[in-house]
Structure formats: structure tokens, C-alpha cells
Protein backbone atom coordinates (compact mmCIF):
# COMPACT_ATOMS: atom_id res chain seq x y z
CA UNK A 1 159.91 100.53 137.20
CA UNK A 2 162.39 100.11 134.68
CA UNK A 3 161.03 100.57 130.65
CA UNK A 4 161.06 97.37 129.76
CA UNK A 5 158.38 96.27 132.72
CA UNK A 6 156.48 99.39 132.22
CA UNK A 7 156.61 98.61 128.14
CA UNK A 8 155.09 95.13 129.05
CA UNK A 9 152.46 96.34 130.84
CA UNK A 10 151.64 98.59 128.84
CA UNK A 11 151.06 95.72 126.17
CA UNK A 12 149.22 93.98 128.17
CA UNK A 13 146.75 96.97 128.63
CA UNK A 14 147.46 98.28 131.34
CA UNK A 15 148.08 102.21 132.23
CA UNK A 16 151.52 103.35 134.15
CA UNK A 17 151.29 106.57 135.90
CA UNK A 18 151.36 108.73 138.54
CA UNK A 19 148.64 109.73 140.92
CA UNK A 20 148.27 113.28 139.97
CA UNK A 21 147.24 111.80 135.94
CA UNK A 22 145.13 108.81 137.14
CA UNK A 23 143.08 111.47 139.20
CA UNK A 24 143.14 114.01 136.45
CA UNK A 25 145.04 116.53 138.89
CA UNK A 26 146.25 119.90 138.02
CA UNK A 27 149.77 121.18 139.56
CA UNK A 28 147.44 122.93 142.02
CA UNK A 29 145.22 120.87 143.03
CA UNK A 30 148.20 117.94 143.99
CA UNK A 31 150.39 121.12 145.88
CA UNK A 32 146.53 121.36 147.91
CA UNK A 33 146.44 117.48 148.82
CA UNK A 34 149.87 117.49 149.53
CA UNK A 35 149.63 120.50 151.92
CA UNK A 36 146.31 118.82 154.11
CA UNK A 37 148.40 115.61 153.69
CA UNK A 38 151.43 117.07 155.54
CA UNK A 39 149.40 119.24 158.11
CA UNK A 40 147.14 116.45 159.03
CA UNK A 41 150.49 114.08 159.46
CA UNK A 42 152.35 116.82 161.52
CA UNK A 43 149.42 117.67 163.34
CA UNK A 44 148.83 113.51 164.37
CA UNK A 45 152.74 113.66 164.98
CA UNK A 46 152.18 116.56 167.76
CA UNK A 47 149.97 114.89 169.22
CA UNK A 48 150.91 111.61 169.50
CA UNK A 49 154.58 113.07 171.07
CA UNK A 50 152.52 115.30 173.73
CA UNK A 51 150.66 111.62 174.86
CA UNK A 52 146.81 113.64 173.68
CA UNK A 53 143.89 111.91 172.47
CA UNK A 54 142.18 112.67 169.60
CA UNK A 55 139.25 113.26 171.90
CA UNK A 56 141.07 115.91 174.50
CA UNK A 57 142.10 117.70 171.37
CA UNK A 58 138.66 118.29 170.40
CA UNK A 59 138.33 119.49 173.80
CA UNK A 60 140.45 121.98 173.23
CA UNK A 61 139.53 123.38 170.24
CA UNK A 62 136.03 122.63 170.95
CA UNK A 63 134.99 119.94 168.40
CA UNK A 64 134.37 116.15 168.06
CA UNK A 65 137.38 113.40 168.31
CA UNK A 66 135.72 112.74 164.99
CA UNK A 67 136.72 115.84 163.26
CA UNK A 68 140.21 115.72 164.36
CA UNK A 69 140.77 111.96 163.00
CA UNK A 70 139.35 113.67 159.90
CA UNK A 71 142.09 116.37 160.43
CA UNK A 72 144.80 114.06 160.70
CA UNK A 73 143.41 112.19 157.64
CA UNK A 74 143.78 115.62 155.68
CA UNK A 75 140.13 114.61 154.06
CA UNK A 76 137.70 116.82 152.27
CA UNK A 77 135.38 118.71 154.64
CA UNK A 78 137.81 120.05 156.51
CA UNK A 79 139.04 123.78 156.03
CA UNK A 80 142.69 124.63 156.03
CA UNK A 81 141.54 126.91 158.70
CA UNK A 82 140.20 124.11 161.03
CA UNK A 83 143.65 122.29 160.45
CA UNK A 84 145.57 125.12 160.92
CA UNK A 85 143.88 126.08 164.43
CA UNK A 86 144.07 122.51 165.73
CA UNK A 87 148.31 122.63 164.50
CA UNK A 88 148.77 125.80 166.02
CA UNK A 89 146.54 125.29 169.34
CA UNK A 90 149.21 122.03 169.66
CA UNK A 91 151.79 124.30 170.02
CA UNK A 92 153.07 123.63 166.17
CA UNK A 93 153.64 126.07 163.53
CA UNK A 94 154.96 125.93 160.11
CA UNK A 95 157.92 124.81 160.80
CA UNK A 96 156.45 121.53 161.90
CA UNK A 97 154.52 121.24 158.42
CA UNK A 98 157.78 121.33 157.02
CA UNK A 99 159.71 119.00 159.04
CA UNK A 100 157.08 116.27 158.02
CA UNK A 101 157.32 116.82 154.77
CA UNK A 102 161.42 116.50 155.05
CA UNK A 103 160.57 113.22 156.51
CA UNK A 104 158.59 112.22 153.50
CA UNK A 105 160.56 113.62 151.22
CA UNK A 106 163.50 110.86 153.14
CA UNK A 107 161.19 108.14 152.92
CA UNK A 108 160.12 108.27 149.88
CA UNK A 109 163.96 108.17 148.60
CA UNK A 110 164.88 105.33 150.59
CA UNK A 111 162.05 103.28 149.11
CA UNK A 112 163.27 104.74 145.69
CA UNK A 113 166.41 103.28 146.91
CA UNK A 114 165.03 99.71 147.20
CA UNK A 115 163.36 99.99 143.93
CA UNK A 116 159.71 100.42 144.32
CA UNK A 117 158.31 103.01 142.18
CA UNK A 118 155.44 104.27 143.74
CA UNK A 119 153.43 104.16 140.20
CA UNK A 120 149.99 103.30 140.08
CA UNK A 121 148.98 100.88 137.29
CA UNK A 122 145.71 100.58 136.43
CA UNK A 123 143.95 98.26 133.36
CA UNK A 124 143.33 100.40 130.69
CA UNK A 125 139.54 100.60 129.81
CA UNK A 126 137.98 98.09 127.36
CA UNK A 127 136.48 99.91 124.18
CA UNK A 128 133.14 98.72 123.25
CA UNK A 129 133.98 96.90 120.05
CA UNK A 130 136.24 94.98 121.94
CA UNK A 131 134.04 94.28 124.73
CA UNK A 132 131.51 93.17 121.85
């Protein structure tokens, strides 16, 4: 998004940013996401390259099909320990973590490439004497 677009929205009331300040994220807390995010995709990619369910995964670490979509998905509720055993009982290790995040790190500068941003814009919040 070049500055005069993001100036024009901006005008218009809207908010350009990034996800880590729409979410109110510390440096921390995004490095966190980004780690179940990556784990959860290399994990899915293992997987899906040995031709396993979801289900005969759970099998083998002994939970639900349901927990390892929720693995995958890198969402709350799951420990970095539960993702970690189901990577490693795949046969992954960290090396796999980081070869996913390689690939992201590609993708996301080829859509740079083709100019899409990747910002989130929001409307800004009406104050109440406005709204009034």
C-alpha cells in the first residue's frame, strides 16, 4: 500500500496496520502465534506427505482427530508440548518447523512482489459526539 492510498484511507476513517497493533500484540506474544502457526503447518505438512489421517494420528499419540485439527490450526488450548509430541511422533523435528517457515517467509515475498500488502484496515471507531 503505497502512502498516498493508505493517506486516503486514513481520511476516510479508517485504521492501516498490521496484525500484531490491531490485536494489541507484544513482540512476544506475535513470536508465540507465529511459532504454533508454523508447528501446526509443518506438522499438517508431515502428515499429509506420509498419506495419515488426522484420525490415525490421534491414534498414535492417543487423542481425538479433533485435537490434532486443533494442532494443525495452532489454536489456543493446545500446549506447545501436545504439538511438539504429535511433530516429533511424525518423525519431524525442528528442522521441519523451520523449513515451513522458509516457505512462508517465500510466499509472503512473492505476494509482496505482486503488490498486496498484507495490512489490515479496519474503520476507525466512531466517538460519541459524532455518533450523536
Amino acid at each position: 500500500m503505497d502512502a498516498k492510498e493508505r493517506a486516503m484511507l486514513e481520511a476516510a476513517g479508517y485504521q492501516v496496520g498490521g496484525i500484531q497493533e490491531l490485536l494489541g500484540l507484544t513482540d512476544e506474544e506475535t513470536r508465540v502465534i507465529e511459532l504454533r502457526v508454523s508447528l501446526g503447518r509443518a506438522i499438517r505438512r508431515i502428515r499429509q506427505e506420509r498419506d495419515l489421517t488426522q484420525a490415525a494420528v490421534g491414534k498414535m499419540v492417543a487423542t481425538t482427530q479433533s485435537r490434532i485439527a486443533r494442532v494443525e490450526q495452532g489454536l489456543p488450548g493446545v500446549t506447545l508440548d501436545q504439538a511438539f509430541r504429535v511433530l516429533f511422533a511424525l518423525g519431524g523435528d525442528m528442522g521441519d518447523i523451520q523449513t515451513d517457515r522458509i516457505r512462508e517467509t517465500k510466499a509472503a515475498a512473492e505476494t509482496a512482489s505482486r503488490k498486496v500488502t498484507g495490512r489490515i484496515v479496519r474503520r476507525a471507531p466512531r466517538s460519541k459526539a459524532k455518533q450523536a
